[in-house]
PDB file of N, CA and C in Angstrom:
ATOM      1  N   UNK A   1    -146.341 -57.149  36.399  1.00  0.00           N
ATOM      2  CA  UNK A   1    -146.500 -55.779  36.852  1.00  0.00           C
ATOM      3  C   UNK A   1    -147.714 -55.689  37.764  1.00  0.00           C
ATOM      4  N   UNK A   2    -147.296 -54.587  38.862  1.00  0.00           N
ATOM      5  CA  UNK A   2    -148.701 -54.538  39.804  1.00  0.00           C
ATOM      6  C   UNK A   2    -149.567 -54.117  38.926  1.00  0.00           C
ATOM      7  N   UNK A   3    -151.007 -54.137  39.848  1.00  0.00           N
ATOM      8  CA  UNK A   3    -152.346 -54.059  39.321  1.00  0.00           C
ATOM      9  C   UNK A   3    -152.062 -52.215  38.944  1.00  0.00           C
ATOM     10  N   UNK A   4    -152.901 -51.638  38.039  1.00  0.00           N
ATOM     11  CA  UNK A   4    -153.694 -49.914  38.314  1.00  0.00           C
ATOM     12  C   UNK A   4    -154.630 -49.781  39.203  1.00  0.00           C
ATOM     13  N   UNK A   5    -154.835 -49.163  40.096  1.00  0.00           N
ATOM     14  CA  UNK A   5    -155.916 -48.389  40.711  1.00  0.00           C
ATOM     15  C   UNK A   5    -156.886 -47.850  39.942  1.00  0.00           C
ATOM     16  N   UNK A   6    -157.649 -48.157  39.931  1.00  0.00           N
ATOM     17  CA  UNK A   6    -158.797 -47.229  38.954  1.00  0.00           C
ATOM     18  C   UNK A   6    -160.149 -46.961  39.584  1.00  0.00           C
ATOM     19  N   UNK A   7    -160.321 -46.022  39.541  1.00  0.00           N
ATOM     20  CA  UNK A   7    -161.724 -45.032  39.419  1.00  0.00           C
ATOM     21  C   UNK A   7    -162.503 -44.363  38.534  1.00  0.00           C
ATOM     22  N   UNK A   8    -163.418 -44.542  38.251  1.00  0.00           N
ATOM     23  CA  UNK A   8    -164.099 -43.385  37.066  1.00  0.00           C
ATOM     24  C   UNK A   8    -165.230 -42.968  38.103  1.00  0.00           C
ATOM     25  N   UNK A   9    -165.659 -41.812  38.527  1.00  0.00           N
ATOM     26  CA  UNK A   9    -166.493 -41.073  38.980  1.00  0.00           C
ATOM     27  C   UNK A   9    -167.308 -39.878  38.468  1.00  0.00           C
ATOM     28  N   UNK A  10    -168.761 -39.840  38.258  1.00  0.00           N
ATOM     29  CA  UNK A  10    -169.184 -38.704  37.684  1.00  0.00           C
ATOM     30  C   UNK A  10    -169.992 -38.216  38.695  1.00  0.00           C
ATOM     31  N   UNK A  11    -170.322 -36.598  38.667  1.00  0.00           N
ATOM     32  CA  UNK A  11    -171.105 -36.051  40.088  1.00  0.00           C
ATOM     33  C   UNK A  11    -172.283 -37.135  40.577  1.00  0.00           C
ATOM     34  N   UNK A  12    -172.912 -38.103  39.923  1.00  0.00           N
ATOM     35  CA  UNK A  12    -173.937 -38.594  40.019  1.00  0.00           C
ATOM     36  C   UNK A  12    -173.945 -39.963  41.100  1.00  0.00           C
ATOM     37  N   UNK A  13    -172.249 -40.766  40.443  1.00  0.00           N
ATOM     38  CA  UNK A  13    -172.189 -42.040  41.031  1.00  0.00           C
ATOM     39  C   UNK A  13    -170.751 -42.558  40.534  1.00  0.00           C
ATOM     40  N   UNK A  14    -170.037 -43.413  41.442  1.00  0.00           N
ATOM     41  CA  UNK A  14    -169.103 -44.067  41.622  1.00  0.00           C
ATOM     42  C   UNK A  14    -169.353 -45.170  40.498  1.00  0.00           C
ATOM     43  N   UNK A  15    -168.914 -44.790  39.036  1.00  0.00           N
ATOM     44  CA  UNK A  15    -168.895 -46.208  37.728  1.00  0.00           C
ATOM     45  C   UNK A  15    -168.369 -47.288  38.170  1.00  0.00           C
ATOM     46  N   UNK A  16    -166.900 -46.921  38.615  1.00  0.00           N
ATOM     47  CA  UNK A  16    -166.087 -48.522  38.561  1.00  0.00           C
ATOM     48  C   UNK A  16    -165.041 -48.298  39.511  1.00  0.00           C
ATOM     49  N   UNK A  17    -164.294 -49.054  40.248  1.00  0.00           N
ATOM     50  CA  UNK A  17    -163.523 -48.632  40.825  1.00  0.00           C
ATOM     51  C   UNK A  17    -163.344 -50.356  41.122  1.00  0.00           C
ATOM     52  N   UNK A  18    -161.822 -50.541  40.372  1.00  0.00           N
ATOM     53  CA  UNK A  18    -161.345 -52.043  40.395  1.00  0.00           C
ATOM     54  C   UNK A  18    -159.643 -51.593  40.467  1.00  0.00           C
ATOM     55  N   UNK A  19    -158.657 -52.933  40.276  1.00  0.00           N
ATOM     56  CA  UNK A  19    -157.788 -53.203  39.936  1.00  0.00           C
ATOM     57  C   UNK A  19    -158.209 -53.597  38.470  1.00  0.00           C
ATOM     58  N   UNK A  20    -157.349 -52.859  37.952  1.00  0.00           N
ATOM     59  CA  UNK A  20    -157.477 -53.170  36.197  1.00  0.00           C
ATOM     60  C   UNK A  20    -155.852 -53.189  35.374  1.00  0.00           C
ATOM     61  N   UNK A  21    -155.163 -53.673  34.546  1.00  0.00           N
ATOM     62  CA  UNK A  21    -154.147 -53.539  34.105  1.00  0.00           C
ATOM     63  C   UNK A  21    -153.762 -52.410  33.197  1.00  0.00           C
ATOM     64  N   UNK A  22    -154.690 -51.821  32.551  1.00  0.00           N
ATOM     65  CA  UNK A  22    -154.615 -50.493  32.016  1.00  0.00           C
ATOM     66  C   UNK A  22    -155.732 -49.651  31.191  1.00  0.00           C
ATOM     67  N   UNK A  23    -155.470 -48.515  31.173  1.00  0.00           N
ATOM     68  CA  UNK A  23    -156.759 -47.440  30.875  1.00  0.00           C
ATOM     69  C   UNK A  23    -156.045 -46.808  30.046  1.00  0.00           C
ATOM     70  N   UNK A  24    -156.732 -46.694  28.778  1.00  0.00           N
ATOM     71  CA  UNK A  24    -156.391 -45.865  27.573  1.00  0.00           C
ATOM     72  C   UNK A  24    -157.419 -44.564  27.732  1.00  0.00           C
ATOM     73  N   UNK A  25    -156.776 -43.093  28.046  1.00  0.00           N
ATOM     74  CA  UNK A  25    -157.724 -42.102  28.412  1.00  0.00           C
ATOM     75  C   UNK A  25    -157.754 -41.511  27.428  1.00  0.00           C
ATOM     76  N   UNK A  26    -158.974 -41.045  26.749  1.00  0.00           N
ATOM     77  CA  UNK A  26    -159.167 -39.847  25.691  1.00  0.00           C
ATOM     78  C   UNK A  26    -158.936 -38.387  26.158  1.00  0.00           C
ATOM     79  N   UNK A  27    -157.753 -37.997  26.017  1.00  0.00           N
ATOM     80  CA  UNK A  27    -157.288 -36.628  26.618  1.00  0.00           C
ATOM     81  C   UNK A  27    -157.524 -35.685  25.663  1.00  0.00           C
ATOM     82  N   UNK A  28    -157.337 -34.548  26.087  1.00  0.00           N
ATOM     83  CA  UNK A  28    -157.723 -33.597  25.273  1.00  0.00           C
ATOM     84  C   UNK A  28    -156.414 -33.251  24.051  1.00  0.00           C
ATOM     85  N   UNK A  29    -155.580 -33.377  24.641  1.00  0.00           N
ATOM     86  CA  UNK A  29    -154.086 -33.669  24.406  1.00  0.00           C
ATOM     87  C   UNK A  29    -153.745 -35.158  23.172  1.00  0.00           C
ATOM     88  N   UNK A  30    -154.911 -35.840  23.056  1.00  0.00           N
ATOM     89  CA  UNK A  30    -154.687 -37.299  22.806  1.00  0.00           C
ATOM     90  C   UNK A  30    -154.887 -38.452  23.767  1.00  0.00           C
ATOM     91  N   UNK A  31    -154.467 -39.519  23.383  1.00  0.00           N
ATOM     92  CA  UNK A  31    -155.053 -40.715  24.186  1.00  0.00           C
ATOM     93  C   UNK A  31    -153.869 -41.176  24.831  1.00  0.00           C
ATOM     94  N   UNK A  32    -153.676 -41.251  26.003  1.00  0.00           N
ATOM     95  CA  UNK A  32    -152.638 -41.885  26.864  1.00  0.00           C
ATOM     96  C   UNK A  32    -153.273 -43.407  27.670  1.00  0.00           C
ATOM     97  N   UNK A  33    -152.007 -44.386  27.449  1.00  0.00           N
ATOM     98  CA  UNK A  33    -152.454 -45.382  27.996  1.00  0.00           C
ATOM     99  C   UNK A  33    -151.522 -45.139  29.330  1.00  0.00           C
ATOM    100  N   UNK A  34    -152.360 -45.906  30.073  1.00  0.00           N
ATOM    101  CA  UNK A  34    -151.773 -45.653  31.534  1.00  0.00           C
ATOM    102  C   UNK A  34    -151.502 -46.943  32.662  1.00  0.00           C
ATOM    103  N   UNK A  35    -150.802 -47.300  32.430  1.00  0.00           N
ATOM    104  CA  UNK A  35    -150.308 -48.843  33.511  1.00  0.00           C
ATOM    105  C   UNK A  35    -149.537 -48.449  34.904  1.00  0.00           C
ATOM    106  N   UNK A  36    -149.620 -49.029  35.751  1.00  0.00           N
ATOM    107  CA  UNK A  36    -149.382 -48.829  37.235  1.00  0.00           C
ATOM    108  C   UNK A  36    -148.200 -48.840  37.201  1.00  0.00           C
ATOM    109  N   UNK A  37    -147.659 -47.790  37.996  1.00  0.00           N
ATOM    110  CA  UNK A  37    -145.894 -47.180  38.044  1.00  0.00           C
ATOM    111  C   UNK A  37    -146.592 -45.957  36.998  1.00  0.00           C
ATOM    112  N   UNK A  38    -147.188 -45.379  36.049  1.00  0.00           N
ATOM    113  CA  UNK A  38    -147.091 -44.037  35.608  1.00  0.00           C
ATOM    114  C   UNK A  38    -146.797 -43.176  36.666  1.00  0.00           C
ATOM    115  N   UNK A  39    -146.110 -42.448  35.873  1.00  0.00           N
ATOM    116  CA  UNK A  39    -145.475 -40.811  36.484  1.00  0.00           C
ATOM    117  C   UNK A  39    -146.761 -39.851  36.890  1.00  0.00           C
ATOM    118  N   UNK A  40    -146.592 -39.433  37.894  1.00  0.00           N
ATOM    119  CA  UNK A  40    -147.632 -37.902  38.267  1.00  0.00           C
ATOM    120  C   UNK A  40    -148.069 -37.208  36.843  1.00  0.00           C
ATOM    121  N   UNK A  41    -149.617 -37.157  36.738  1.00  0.00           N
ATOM    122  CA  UNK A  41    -149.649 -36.982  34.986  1.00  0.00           C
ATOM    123  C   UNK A  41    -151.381 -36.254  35.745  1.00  0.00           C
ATOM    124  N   UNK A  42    -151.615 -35.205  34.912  1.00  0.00           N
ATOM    125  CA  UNK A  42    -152.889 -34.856  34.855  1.00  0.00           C
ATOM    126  C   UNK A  42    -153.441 -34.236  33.677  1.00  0.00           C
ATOM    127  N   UNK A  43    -155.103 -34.498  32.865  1.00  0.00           N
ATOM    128  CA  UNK A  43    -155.193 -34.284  31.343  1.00  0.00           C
ATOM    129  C   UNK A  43    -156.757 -33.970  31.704  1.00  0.00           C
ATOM    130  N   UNK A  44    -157.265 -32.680  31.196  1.00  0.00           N
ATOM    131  CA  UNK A  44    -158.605 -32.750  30.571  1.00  0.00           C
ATOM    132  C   UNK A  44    -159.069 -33.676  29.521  1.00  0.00           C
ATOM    133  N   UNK A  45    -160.501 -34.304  29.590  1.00  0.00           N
ATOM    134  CA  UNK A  45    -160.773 -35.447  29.403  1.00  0.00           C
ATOM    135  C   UNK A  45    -161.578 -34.748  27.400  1.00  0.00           C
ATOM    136  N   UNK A  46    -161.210 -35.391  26.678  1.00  0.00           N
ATOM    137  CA  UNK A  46    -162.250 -35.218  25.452  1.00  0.00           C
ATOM    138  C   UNK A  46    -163.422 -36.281  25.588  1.00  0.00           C
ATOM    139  N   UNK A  47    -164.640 -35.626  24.908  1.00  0.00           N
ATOM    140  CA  UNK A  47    -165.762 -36.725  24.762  1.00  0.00           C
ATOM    141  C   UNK A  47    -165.447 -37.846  23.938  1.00  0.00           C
ATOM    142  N   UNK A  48    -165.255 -39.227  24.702  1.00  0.00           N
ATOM    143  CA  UNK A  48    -164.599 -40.212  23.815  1.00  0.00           C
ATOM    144  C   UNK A  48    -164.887 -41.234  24.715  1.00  0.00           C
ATOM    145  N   UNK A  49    -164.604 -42.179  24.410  1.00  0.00           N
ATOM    146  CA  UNK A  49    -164.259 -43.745  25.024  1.00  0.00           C
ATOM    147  C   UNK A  49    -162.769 -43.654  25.963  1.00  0.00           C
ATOM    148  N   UNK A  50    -163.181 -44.625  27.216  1.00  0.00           N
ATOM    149  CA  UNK A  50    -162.496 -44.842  28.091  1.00  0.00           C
ATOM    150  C   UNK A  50    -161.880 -46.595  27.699  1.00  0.00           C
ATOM    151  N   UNK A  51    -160.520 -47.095  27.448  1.00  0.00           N
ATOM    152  CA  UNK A  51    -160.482 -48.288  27.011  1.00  0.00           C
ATOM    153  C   UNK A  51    -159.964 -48.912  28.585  1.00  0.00           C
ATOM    154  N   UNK A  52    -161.090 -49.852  29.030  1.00  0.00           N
ATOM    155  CA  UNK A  52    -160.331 -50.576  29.973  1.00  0.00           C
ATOM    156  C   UNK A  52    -159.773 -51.457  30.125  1.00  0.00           C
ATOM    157  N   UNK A  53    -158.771 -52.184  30.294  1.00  0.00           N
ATOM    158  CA  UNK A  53    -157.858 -53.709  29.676  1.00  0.00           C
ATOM    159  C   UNK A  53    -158.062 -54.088  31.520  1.00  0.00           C
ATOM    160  N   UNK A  54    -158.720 -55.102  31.670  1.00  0.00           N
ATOM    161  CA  UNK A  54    -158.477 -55.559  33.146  1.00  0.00           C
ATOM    162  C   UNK A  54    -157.543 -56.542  33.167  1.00  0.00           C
ATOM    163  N   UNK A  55    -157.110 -57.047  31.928  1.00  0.00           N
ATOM    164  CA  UNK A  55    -155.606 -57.658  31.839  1.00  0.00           C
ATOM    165  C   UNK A  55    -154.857 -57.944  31.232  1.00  0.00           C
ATOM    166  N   UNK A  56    -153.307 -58.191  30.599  1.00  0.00           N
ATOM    167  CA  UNK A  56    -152.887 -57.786  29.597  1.00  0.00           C
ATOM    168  C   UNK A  56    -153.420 -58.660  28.850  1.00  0.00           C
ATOM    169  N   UNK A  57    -153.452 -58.307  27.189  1.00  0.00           N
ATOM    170  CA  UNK A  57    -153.948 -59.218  26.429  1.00  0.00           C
ATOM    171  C   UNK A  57    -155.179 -59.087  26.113  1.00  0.00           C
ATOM    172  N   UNK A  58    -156.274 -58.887  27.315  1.00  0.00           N
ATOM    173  CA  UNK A  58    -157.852 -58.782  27.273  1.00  0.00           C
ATOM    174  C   UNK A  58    -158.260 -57.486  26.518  1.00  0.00           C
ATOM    175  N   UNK A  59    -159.628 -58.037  25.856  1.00  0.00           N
ATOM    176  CA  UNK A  59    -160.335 -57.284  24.939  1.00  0.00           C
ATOM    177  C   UNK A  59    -160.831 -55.654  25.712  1.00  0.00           C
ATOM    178  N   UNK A  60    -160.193 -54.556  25.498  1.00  0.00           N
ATOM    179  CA  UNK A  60    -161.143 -53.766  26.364  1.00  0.00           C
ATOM    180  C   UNK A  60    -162.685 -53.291  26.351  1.00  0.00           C
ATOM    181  N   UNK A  61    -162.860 -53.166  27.637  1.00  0.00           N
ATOM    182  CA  UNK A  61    -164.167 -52.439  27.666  1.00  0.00           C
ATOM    183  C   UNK A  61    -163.986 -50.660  27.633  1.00  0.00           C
ATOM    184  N   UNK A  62    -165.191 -50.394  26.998  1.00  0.00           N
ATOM    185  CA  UNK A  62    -165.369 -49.463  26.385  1.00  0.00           C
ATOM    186  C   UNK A  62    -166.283 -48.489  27.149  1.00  0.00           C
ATOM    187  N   UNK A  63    -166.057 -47.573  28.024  1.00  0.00           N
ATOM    188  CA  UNK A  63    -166.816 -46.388  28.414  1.00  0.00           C
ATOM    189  C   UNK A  63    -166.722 -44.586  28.129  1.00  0.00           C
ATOM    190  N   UNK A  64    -168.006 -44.449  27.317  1.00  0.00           N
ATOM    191  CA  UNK A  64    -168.050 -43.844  26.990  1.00  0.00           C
ATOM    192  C   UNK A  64    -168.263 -42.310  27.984  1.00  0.00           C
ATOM    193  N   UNK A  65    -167.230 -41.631  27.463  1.00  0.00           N
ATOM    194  CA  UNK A  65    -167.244 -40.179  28.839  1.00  0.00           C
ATOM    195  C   UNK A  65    -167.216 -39.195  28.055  1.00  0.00           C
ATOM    196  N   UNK A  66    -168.150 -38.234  29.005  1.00  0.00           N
ATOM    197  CA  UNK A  66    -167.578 -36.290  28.489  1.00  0.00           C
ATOM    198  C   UNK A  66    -167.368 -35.604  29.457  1.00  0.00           C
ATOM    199  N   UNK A  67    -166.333 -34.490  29.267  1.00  0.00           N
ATOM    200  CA  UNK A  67    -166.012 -33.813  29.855  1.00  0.00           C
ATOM    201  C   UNK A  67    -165.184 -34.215  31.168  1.00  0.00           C
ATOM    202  N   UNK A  68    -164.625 -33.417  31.855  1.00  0.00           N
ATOM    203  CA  UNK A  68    -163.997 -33.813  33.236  1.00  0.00           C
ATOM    204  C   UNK A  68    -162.654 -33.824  32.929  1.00  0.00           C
ATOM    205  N   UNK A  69    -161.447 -34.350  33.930  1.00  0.00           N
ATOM    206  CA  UNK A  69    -160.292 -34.908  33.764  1.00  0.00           C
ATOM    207  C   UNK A  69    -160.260 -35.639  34.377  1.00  0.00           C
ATOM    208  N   UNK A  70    -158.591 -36.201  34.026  1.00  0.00           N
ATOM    209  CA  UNK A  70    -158.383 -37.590  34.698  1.00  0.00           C
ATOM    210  C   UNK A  70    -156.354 -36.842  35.133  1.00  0.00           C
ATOM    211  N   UNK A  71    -156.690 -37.869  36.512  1.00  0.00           N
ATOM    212  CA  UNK A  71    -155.600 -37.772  37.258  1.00  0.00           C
ATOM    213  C   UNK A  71    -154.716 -38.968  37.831  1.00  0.00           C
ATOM    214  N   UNK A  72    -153.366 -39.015  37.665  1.00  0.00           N
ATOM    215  CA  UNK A  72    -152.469 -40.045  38.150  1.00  0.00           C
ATOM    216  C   UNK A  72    -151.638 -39.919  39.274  1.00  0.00           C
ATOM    217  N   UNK A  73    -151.306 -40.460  39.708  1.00  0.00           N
ATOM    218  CA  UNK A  73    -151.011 -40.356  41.768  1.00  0.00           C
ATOM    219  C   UNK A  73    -150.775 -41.477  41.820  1.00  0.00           C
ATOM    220  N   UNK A  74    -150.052 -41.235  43.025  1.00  0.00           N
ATOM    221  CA  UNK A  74    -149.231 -42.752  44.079  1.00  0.00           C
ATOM    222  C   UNK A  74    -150.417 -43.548  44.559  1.00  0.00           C
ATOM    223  N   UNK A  75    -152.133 -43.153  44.235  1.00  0.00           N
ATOM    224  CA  UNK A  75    -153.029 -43.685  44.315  1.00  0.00           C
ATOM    225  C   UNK A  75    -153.159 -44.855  43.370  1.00  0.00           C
ATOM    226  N   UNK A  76    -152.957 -44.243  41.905  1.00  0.00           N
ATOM    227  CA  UNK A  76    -153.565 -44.902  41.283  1.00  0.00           C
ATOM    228  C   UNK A  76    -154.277 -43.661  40.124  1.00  0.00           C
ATOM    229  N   UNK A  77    -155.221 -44.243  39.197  1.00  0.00           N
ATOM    230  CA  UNK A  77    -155.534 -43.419  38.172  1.00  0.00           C
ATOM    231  C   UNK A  77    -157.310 -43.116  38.922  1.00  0.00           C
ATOM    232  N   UNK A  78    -157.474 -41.965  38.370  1.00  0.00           N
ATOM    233  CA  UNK A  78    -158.896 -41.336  38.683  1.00  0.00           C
ATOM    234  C   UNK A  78    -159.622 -40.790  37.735  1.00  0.00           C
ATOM    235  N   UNK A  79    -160.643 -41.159  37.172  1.00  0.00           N
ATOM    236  CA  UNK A  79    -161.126 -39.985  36.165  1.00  0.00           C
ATOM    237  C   UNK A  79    -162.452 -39.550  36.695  1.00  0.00           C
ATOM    238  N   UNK A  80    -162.524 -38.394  36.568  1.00  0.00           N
ATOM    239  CA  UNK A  80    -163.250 -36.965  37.161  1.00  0.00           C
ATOM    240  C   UNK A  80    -164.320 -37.042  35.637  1.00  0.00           C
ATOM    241  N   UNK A  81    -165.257 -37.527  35.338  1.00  0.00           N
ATOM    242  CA  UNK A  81    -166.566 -37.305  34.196  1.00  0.00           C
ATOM    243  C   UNK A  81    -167.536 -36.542  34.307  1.00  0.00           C
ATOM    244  N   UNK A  82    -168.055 -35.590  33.372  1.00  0.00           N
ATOM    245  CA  UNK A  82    -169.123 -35.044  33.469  1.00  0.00           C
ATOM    246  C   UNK A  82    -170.325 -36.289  33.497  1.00  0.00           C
ATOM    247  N   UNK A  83    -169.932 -36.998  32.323  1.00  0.00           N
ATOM    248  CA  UNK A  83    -170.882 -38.294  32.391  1.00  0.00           C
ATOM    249  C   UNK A  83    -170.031 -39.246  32.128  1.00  0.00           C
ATOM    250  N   UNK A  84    -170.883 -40.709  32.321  1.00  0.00           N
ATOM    251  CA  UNK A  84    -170.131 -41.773  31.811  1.00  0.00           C
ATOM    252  C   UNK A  84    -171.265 -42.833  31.777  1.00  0.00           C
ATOM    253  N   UNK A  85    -171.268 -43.993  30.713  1.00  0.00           N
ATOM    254  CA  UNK A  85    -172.052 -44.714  30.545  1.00  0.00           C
ATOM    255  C   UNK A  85    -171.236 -45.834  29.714  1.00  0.00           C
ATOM    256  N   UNK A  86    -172.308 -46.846  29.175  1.00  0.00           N
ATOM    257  CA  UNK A  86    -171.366 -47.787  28.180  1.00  0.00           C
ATOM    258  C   UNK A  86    -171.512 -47.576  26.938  1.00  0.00           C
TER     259      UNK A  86
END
């Protein structure tokens, strides 16, 4: 499967922005994992951990976010953070 697009951005600074294989988002809604080909999808973000898998199988990394949302597009995935750190 192709790569995800990924971004995490908070007003402050550009976190990460790679090809990654998938992002488990803490939605407000619950946690959606998200692999490249997802459907047009948009979720306010809960204060939680961001799980990043940069490939299948691999251990994720863990960023911790509040507030914001996250958005899915023919881009790729985006998440919009009030903050974000590790």
């Amino acid at each position: 499967m192709a790569d995800l697009k990924f971004e995490l951005v908070t007003p402050d600074r550009l976190v990460m922005s790679d090809d990654v294989y998938m992002v488990v988002v803490p939605g407000t809604e619950g946690d959606s994992g998200i692999l490249a080909g997802h459907a047009p999808y948009m979720t306010t973000l809960r204060d939680g951990d961001l799980s990043v898998y940069r490939s299948q199988g691999a251990q994720p990394e863990k960023i911790a976010v509040t507030g914001g949302f996250a958005e899915v597009s023919e881009r790729g995935l985006t998440v919009l953070a009030e903050s974000a750190g590790a």
